[in-house]
C-alpha atoms as a PDB file:
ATOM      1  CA  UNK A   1      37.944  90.330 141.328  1.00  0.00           C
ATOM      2  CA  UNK A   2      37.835  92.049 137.906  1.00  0.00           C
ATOM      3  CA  UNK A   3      37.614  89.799 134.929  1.00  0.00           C
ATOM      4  CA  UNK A   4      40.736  89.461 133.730  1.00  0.00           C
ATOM      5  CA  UNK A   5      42.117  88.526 137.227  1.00  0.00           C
ATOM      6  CA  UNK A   6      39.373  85.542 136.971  1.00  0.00           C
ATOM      7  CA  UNK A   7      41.088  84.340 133.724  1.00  0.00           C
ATOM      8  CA  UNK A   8      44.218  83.361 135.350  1.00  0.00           C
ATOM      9  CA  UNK A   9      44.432  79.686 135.301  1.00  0.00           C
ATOM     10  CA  UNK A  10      45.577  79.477 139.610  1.00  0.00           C
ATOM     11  CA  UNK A  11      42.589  81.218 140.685  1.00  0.00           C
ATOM     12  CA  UNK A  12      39.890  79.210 142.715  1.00  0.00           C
ATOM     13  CA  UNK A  13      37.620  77.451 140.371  1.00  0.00           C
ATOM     14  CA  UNK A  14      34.371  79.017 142.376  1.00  0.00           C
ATOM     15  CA  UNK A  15      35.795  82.304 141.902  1.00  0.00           C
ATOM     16  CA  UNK A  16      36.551  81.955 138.139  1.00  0.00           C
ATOM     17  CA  UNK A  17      33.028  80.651 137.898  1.00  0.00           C
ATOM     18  CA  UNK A  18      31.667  83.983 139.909  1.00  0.00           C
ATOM     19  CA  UNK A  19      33.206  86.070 137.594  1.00  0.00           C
ATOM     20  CA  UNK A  20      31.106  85.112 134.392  1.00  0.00           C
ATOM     21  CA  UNK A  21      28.051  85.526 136.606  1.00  0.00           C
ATOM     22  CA  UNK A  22      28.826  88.635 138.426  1.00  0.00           C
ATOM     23  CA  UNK A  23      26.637  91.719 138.245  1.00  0.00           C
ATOM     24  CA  UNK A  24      23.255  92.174 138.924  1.00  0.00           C
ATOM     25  CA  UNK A  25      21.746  90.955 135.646  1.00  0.00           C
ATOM     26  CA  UNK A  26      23.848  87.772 134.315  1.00  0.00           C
ATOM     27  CA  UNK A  27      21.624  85.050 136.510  1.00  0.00           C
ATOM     28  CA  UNK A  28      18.690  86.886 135.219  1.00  0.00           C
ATOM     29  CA  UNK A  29      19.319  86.671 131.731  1.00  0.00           C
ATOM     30  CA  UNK A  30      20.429  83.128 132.056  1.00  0.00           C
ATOM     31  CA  UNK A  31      17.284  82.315 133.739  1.00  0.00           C
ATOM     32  CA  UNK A  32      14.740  84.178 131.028  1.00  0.00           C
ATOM     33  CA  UNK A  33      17.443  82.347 128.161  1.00  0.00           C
ATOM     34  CA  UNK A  34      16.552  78.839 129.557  1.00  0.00           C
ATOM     35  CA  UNK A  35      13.259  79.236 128.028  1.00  0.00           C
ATOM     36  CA  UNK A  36      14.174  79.708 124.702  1.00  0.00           C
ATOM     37  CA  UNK A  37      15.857  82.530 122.659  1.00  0.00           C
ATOM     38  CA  UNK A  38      14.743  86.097 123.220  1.00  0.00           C
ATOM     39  CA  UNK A  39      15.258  89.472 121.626  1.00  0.00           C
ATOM     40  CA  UNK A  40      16.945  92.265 123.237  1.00  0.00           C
ATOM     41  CA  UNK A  41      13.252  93.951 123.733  1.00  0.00           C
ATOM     42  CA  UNK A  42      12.024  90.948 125.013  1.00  0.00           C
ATOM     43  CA  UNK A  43      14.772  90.614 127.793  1.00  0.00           C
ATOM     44  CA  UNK A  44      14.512  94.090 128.650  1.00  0.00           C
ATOM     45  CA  UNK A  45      10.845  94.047 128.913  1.00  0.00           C
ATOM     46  CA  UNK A  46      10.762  90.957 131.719  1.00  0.00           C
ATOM     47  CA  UNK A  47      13.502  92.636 133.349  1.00  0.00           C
ATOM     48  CA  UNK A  48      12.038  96.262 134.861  1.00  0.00           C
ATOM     49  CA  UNK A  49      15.063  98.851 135.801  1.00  0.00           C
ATOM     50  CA  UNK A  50      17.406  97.005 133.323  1.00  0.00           C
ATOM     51  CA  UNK A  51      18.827  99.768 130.737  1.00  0.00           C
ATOM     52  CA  UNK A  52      19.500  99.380 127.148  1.00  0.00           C
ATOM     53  CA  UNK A  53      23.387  99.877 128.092  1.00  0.00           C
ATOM     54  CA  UNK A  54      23.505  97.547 130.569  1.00  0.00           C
ATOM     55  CA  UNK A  55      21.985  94.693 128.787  1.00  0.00           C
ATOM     56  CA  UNK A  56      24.263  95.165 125.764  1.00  0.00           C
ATOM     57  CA  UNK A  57      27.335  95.055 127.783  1.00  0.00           C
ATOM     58  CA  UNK A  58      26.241  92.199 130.189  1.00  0.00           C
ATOM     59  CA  UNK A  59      25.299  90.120 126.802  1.00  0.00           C
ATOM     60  CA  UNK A  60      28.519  90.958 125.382  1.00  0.00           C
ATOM     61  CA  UNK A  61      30.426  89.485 127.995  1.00  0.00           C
ATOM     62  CA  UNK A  62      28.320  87.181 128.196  1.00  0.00           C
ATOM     63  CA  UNK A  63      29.052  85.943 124.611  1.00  0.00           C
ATOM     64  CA  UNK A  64      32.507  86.398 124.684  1.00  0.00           C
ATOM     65  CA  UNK A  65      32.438  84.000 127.938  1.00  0.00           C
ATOM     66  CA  UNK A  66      30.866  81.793 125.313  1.00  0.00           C
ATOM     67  CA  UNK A  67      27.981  81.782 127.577  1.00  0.00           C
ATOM     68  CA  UNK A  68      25.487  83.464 124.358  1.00  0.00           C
ATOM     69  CA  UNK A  69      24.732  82.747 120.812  1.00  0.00           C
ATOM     70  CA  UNK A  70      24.269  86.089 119.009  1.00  0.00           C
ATOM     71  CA  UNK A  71      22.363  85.685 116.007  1.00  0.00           C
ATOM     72  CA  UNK A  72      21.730  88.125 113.517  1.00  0.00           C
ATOM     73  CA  UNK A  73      18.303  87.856 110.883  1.00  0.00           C
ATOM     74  CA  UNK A  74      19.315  89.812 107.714  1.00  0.00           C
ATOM     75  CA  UNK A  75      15.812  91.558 107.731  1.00  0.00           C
ATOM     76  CA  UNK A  76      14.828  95.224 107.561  1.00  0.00           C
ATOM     77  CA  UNK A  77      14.787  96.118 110.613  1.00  0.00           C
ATOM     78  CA  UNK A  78      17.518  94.070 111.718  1.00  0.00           C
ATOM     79  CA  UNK A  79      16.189  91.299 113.931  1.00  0.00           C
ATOM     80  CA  UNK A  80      18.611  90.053 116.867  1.00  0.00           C
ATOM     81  CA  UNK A  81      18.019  86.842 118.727  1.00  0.00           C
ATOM     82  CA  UNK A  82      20.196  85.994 121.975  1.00  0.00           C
ATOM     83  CA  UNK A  83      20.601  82.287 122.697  1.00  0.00           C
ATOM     84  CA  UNK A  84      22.168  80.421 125.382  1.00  0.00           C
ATOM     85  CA  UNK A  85      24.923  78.166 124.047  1.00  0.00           C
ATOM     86  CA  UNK A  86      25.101  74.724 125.033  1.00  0.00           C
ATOM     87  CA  UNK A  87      28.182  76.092 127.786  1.00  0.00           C
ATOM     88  CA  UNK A  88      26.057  78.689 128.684  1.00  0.00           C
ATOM     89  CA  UNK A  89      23.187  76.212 129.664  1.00  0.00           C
ATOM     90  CA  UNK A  90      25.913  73.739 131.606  1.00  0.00           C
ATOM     91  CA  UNK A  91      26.437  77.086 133.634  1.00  0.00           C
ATOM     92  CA  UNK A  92      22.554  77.285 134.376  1.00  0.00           C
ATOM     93  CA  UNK A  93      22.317  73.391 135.010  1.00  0.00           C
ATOM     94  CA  UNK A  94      25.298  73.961 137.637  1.00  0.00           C
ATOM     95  CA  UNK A  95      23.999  77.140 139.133  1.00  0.00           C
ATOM     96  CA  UNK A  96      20.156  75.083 139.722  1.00  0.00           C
ATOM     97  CA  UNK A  97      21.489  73.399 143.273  1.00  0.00           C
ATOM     98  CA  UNK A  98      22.747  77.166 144.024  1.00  0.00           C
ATOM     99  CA  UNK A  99      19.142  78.635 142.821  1.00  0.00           C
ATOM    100  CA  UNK A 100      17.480  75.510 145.550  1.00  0.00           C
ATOM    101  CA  UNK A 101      19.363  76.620 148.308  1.00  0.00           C
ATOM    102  CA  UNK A 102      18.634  79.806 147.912  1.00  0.00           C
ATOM    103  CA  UNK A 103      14.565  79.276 147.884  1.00  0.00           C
ATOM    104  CA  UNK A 104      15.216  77.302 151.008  1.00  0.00           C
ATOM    105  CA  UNK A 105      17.229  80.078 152.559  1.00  0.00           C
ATOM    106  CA  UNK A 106      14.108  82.269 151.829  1.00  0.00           C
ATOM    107  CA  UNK A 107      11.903  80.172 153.008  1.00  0.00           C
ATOM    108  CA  UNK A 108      13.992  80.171 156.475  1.00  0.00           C
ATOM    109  CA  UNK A 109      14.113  83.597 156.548  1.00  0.00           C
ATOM    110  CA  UNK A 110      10.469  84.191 155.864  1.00  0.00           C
ATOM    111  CA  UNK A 111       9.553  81.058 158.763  1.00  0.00           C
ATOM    112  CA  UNK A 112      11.958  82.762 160.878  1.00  0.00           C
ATOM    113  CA  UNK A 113      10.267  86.707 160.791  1.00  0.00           C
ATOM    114  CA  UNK A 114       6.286  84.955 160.526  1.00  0.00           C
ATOM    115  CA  UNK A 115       7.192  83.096 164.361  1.00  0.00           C
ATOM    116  CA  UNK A 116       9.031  86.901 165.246  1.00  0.00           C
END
């Protein structure tokens, strides 16, 4: 479902909710912005095989989703500083239950090929 599809107020409300999130990056960055705010260096530093390019355009979205504070220090050089907003960390609060199930799944799946 591309994003704009996933605007449309008659689309499932999990699927609407999927589409902020989707990509390989998003629940990354959300995770690494629940700690605190971060610079772009920062992010891309914790995050190994994430590109300049593609961290720029998944935090863009992610602030126009409202999901992001951008925050510009008027300093030479010119500091950036990503936040989550206080939507963006009801997102991560509702995605935690989704986060435990998947460490349980995991931990099935790693029980399940130890007794193999």
């Amino acid at each position: 479902m591309t994003r704009r599809q996933a605007q449309n107020p008659n689309v499932c409300g999990v699927t609407a909710a999927i589409a902020v999130i989707d990509g390989k990056w998003k629940t990354s960055l959300l995770w690494l912005l629940e700690s605190g705010p971060h610079r772009p260096g920062e992010l891309r530093r914790k995050l190994p095989g994430l590109t300049e390019k593609v961290l720029t355009q998944a935090l863009r979205e992610m602030e126009t989703d409202g999901l992001v504070h951008r925050e510009v220090h008027d300093v030479l050089p010119l500091k950036t500083v990503y936040s989550l907003t206080d939507f963006g960390r009801e997102l991560s609060e509702a995605l935690a239950p989704l986060s435990d199930w998947g460490h349980r799944r995991l931990e099935r799946l790693t029980a399940t090929s130890s007794a193999s």
